[in-house]
Protein backbone atom coordinates (compact mmCIF):
# COMPACT_ATOMS: atom_id res chain seq x y z
CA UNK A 1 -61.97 -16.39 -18.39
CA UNK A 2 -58.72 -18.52 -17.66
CA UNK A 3 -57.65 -17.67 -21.16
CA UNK A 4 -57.94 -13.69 -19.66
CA UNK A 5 -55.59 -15.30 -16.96
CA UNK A 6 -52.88 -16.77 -18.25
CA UNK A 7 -52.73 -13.42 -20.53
CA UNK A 8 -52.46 -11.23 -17.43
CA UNK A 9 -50.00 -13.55 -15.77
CA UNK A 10 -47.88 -13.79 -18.99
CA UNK A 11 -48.34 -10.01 -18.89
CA UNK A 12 -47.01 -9.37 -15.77
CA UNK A 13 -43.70 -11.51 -16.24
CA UNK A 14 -43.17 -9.49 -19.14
CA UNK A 15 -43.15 -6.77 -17.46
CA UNK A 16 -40.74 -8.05 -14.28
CA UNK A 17 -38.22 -9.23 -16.63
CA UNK A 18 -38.03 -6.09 -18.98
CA UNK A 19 -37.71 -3.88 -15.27
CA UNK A 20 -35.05 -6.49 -14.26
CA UNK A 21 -33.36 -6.02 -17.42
CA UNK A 22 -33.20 -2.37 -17.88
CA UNK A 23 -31.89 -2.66 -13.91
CA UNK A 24 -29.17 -4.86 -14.82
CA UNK A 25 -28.13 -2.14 -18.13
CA UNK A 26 -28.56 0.50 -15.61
CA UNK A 27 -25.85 -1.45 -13.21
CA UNK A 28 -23.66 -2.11 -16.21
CA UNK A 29 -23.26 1.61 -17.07
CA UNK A 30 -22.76 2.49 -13.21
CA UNK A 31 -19.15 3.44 -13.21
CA UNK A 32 -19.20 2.33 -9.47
CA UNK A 33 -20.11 -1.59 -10.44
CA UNK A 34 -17.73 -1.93 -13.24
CA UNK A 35 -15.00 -4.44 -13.09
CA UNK A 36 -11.54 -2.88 -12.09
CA UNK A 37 -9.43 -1.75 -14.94
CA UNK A 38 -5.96 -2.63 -15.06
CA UNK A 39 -3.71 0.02 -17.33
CA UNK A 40 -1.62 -1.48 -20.58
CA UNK A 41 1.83 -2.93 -19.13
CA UNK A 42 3.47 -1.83 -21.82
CA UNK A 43 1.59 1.24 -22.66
CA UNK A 44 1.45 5.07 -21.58
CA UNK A 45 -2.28 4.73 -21.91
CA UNK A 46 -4.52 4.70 -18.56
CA UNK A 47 -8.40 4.80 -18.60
CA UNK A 48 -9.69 7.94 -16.70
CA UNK A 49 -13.63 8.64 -15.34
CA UNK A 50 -14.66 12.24 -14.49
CA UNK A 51 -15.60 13.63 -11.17
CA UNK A 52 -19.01 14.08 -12.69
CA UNK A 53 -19.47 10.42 -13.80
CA UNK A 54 -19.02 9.90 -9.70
CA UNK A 55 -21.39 12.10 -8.40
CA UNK A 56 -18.34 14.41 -6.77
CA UNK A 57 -18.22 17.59 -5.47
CA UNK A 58 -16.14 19.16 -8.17
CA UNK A 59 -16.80 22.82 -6.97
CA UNK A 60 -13.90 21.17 -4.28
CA UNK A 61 -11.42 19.75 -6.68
CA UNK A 62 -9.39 23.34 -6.87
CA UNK A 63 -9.16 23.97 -3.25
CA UNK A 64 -7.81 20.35 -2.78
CA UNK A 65 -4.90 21.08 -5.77
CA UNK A 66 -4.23 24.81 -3.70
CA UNK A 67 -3.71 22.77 -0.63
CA UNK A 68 -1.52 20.33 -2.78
CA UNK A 69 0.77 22.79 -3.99
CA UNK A 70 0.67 24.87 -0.72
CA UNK A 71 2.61 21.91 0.66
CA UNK A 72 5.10 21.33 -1.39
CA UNK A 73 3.86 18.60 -3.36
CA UNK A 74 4.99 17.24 -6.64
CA UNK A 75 2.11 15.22 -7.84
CA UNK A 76 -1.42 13.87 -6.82
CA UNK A 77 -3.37 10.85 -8.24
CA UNK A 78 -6.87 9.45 -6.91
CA UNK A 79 -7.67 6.36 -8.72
CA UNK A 80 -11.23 5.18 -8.75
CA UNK A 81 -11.62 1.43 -9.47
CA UNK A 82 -8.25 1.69 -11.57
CA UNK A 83 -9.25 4.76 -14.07
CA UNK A 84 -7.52 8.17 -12.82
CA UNK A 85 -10.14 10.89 -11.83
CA UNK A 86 -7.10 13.07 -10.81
CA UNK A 87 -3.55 12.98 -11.94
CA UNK A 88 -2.07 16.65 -11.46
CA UNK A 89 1.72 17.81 -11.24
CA UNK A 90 3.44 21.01 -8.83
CA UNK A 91 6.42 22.79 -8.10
CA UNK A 92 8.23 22.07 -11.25
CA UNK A 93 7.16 18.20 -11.32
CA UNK A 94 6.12 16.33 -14.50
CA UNK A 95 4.36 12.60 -15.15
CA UNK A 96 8.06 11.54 -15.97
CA UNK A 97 9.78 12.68 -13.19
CA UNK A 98 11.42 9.74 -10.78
CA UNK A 99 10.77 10.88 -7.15
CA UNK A 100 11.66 8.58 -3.83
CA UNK A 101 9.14 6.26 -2.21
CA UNK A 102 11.43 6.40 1.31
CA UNK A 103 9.16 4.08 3.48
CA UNK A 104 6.63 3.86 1.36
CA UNK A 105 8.69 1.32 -0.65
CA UNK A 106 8.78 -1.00 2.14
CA UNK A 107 5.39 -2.16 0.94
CA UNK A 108 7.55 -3.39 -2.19
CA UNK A 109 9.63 -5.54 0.39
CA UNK A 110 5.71 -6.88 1.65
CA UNK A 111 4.70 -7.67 -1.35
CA UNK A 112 7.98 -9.71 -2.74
CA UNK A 113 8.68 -11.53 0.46
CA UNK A 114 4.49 -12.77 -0.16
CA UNK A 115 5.77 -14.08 -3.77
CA UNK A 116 8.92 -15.73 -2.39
CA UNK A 117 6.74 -17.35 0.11
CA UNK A 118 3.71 -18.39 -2.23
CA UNK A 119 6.95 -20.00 -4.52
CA UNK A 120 7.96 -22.03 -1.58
CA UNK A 121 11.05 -20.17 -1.40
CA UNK A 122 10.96 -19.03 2.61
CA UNK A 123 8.88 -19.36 4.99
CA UNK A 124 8.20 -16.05 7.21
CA UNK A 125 7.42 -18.23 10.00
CA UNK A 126 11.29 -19.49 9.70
CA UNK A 127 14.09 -17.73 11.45
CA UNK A 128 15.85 -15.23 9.91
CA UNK A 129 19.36 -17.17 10.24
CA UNK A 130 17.69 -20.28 8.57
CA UNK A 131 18.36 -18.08 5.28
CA UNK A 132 21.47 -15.26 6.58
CA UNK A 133 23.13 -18.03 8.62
CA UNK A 134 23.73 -17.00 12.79
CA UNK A 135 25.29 -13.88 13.40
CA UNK A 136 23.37 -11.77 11.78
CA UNK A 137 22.94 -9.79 14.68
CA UNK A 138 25.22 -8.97 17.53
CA UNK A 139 22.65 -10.83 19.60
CA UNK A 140 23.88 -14.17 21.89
CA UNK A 141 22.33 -16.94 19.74
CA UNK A 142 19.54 -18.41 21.48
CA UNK A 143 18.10 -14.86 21.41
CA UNK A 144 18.86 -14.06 17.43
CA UNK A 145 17.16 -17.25 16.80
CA UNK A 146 13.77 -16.19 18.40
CA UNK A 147 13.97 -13.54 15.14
CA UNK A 148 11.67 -14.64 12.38
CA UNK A 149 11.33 -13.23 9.21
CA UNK A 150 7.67 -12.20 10.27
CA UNK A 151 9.34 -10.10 12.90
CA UNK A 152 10.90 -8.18 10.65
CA UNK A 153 7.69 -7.67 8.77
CA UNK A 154 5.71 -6.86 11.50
CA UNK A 155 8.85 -4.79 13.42
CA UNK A 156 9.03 -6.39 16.29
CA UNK A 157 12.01 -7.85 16.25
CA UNK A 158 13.50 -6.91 19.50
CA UNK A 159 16.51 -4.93 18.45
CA UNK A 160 17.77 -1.51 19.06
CA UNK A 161 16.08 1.19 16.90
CA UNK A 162 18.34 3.67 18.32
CA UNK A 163 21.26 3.16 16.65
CA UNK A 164 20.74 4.55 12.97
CA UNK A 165 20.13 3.04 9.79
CA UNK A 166 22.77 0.74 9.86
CA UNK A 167 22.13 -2.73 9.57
CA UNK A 168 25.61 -4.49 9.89
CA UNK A 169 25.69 -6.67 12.23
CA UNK A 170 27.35 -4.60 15.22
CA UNK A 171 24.32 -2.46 14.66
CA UNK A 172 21.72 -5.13 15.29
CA UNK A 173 21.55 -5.09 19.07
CA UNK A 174 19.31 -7.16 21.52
CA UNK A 175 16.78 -5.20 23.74
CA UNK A 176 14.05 -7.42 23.92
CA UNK A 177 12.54 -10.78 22.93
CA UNK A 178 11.17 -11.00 19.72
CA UNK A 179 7.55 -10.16 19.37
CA UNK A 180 7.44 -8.57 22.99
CA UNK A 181 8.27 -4.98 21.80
CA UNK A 182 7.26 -2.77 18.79
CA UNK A 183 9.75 -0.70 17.19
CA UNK A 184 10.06 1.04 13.82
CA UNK A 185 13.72 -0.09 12.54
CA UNK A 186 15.69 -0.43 9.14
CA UNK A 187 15.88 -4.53 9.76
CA UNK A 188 13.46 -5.19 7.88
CA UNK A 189 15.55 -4.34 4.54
CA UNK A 190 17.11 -7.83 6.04
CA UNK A 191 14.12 -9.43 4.13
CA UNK A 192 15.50 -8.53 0.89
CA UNK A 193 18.51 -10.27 1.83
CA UNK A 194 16.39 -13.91 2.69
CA UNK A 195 14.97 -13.53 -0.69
CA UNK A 196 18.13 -13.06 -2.46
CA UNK A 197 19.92 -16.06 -0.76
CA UNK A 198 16.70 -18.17 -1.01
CA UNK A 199 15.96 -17.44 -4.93
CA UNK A 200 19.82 -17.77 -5.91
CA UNK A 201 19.62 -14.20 -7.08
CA UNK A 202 19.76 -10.41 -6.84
CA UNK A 203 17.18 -8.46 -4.71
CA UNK A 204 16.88 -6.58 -7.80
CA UNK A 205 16.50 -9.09 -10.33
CA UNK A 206 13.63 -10.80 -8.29
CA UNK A 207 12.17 -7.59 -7.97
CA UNK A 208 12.04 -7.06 -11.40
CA UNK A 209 11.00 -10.33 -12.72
CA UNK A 210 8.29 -10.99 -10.14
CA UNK A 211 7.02 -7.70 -9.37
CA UNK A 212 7.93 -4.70 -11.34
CA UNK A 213 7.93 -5.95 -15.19
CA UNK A 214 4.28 -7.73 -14.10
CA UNK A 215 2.79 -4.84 -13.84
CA UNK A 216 4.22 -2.44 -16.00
CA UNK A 217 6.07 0.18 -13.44
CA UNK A 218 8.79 1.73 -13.99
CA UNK A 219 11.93 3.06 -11.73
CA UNK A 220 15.18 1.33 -9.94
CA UNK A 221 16.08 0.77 -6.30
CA UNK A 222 18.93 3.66 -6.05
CA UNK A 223 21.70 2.50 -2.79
CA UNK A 224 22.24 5.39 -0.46
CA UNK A 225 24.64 3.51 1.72
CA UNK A 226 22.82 1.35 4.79
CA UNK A 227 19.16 2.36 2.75
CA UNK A 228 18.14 1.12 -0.65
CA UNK A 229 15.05 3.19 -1.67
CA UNK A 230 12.78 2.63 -4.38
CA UNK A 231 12.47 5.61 -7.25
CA UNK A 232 9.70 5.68 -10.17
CA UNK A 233 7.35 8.48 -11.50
CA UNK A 234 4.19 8.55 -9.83
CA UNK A 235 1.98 6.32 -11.88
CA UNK A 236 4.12 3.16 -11.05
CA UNK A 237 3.54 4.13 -7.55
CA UNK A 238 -0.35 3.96 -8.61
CA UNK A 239 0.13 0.77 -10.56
CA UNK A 240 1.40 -0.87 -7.09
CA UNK A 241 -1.36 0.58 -4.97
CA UNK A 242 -3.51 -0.59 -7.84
CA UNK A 243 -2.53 -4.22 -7.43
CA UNK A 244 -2.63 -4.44 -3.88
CA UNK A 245 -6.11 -2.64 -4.31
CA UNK A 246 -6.96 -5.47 -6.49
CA UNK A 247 -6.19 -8.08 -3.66
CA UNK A 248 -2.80 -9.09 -5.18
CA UNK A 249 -4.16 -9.30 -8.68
CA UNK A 250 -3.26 -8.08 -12.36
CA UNK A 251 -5.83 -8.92 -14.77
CA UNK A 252 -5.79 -12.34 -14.65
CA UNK A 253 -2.76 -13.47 -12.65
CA UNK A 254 -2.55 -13.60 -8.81
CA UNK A 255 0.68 -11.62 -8.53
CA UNK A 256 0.75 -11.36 -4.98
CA UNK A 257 -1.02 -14.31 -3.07
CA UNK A 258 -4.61 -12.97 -1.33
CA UNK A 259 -4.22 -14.62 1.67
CA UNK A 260 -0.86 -13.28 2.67
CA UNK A 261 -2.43 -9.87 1.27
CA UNK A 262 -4.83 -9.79 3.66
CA UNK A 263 -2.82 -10.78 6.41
CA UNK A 264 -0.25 -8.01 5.28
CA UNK A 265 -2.67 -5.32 5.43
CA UNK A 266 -4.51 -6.56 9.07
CA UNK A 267 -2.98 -6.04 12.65
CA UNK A 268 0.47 -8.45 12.90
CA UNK A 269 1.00 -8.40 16.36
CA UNK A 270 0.19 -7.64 19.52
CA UNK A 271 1.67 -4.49 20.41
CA UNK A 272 0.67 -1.63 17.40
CA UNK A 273 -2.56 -2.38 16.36
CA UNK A 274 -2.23 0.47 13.11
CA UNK A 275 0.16 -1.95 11.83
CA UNK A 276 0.38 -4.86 9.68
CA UNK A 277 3.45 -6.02 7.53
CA UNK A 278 5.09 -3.11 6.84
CA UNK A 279 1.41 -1.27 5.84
CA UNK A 280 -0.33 1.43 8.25
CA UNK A 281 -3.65 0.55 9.45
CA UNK A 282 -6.18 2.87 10.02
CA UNK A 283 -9.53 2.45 12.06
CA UNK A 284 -7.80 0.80 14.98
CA UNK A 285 -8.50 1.84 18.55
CA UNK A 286 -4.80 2.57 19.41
CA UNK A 287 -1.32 3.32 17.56
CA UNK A 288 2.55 3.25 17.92
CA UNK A 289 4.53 5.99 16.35
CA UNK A 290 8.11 5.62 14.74
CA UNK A 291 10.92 6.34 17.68
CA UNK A 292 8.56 6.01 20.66
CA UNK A 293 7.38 2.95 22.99
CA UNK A 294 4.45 5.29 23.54
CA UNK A 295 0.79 3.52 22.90
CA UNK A 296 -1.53 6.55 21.40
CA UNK A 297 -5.67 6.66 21.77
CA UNK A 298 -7.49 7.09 18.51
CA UNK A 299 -7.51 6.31 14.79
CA UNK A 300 -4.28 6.97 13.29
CA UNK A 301 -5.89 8.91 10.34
CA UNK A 302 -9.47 10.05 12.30
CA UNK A 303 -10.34 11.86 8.32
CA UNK A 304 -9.67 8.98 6.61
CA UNK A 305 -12.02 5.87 5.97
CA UNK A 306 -11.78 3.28 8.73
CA UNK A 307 -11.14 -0.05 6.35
CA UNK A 308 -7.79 2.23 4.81
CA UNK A 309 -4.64 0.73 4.86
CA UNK A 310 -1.86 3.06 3.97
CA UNK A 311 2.16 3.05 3.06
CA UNK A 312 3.95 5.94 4.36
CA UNK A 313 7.55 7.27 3.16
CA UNK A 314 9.78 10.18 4.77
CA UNK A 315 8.17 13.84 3.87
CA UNK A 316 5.03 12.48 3.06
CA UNK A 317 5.38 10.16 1.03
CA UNK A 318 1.77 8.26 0.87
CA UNK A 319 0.06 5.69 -0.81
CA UNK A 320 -3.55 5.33 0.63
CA UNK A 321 -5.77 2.43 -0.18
CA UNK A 322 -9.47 2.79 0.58
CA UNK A 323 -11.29 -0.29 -0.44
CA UNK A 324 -15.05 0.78 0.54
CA UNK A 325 -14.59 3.77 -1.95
CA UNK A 326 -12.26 1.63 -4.96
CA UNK A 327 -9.67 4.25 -4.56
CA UNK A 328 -5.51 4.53 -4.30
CA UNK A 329 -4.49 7.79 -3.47
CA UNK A 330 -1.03 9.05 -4.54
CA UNK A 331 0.77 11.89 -2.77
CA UNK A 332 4.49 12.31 -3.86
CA UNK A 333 7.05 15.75 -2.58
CA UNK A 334 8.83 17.43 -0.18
CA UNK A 335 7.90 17.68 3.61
CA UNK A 336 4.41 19.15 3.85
CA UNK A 337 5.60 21.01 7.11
CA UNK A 338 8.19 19.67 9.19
CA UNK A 339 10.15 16.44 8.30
CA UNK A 340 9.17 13.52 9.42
CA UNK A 341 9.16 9.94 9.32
CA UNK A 342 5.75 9.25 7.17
CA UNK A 343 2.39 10.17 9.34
CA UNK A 344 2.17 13.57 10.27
CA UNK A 345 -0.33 16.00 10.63
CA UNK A 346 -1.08 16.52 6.72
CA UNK A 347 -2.36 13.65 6.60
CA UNK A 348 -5.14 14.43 8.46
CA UNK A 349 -4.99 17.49 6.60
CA UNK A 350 -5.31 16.23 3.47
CA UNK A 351 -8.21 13.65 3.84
CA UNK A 352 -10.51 16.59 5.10
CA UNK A 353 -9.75 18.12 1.70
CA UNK A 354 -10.16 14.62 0.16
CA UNK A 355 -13.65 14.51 1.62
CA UNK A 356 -14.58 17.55 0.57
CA UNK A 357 -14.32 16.46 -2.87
CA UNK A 358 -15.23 12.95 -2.95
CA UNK A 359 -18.40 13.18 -0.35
């Protein structure tokens, strides 16, 4: 009779470890548990999943690309987990084709200043003139030195937005303390300046050498006078949302440092909740717009996810990173509808159509 027993018992274990087994195969071939795939730096070659392996609607993937080209867009990516499940091209647009970031590529400014700091070149906590030296700004001293470099990632630095793109220093006028007012302005391209001075080097070379060549993207910072903006083909602007996706990481080198990442892509003030440093936030309770002191009730994106953080360039411009759903959206063109500054009503637009497809 016991020897029955220990039969049954031995039985049954049998049996819980082969079910926990074929669970754990099961997992393995789950395309949404797999590890995140990082494309081939020096490669053309990217990994890509179908719609089908996801469980999409795909009966909504055509209506999505109509609405795409509709609004005169030049390419589209959604990236699930790193492997493109879309990558499609309009309006005369190929997978070569260099096309601006605008304010999107401030994200690239984030993400550098985060290296500098991690090599204990600056400290954003430090005042900007610690690095530029005083008189960076037409501001009496005692009030240009209340102007860290965090201000300038988080844009509230105090000075004039109304006075153009310039950022000479003429054009960098007092109007508040630091920290006590919001305001979308050019300053921040001050940053690249700090990291220059502090790394005993070109903005473009510590770019490159830190940044770009890590992770395989292509394209050049082209200077249109008081505005250096970022150009690449549209899978380097995946490749960045890709690492930022992946907390900071490539494979198996912290690139960008997760802490600062996080903070980056959380609230960084006070004042405009929907914005960390230099990233949109979505799923906050209230929003500042660019060229307004006006507070706004709502989501900034109501269609997209709550947890997605987003960078936002001139004419739509987007890169949207949704980590609940492992994606990084890609949206490169021309002015959906109207011009504007980087959130506008198509993106609201476009994450119904997104939903459609991915829900």
């Amino acid at each position: 009779m016991k020897l029955f027993k220990y039969i049954f018992i031995f039985t049954c274990l049998c049996s819980v470890l082969s079910c926990s087994s074929d669970n754990d195969s099961s997992d393995d071939e789950n395309p949404q548990n797999e590890d995140i795939y990082f494309p081939p730096i020096n490669s053309d070659t990217w990994e890509t999943k179908t719609i089908a392996e996801l469980n999409w609607n795909e009966s909504q993937l055509q209506p999505l690309l109509d609405f795409l080209e509709e609004k005169n867009s030049k390419s589209f990516m959604i990236v699930h987990n790193g492997k493109i499940v879309v990558e499609e091209y309009f309006n005369g647009h190929v997978n070569t084709t260099p096309w601006y970031w605008a304010s999107a590529g401030k994200t690239l400014t984030t993400a550098v200043v985060g290296i500098a700091q991690d090599e204990g070149l600056i400290d954003i906590n430090n005042k900007v003139s610690d690095y530029l030296g005083t008189g960076w700004t037409s501001a009496t001293l005692d009030k240009e030195n209340l102007i860290t470099c965090k201000n300038l990632l988080s844009m509230d630095s105090g000075l004039d937005d109304t006075l153009g793109d310039d950022v000479s220093s003429a054009n960098l006028q007092y109007v508040a303390d630091a920290g006590s007012r919001w305001a979308y302005h050019n300053v921040y391209v001050k940053l690249q300046d700090v990291v220059a001075t502090a790394s005993n080097s070109t903005w473009d070379d510590y770019f490159e050498l830190k940044l770009k060549d890590k992770i395989g993207m292509s394209g050049s910072w082209i200077d249109l006078g008081s505005l250096s903006v970022y150009w690449s083909n549209t899978r380097s602007m995946a490749r960045f949302g890709l690492l930022t996706y992946a907390n900071g990481n490539w494979e198996t080198e912290q690139i960008i440092p997760e802490p600062y990442l996080n903070d980056a892509t959380n609230t960084s003030q006070s004042i405009n909740q929907a914005y960390g440093y230099l990233w949109w936030l979505n799923g906050k309770s209230t929003y500042h717009l660019p060229q307004t002191q006006f507070e706004f009730s709502g989501e900034l994106i109501p269609n997209a996810p709550t947890d997605m953080y987003a960078a936002l360039g001139k004419n739509d411009q987007k890169i949207y990173v949704v980590p609940s759903k492992k994606l990084v959206i890609i949206r490169m063109g021309e002015s959906a509808d109207d011009e504007n500054f980087g959130l506008s009503d198509f993106d609201n637009e476009l994450w119904a159509k997104i939903n459609a497809l991915i829900n």
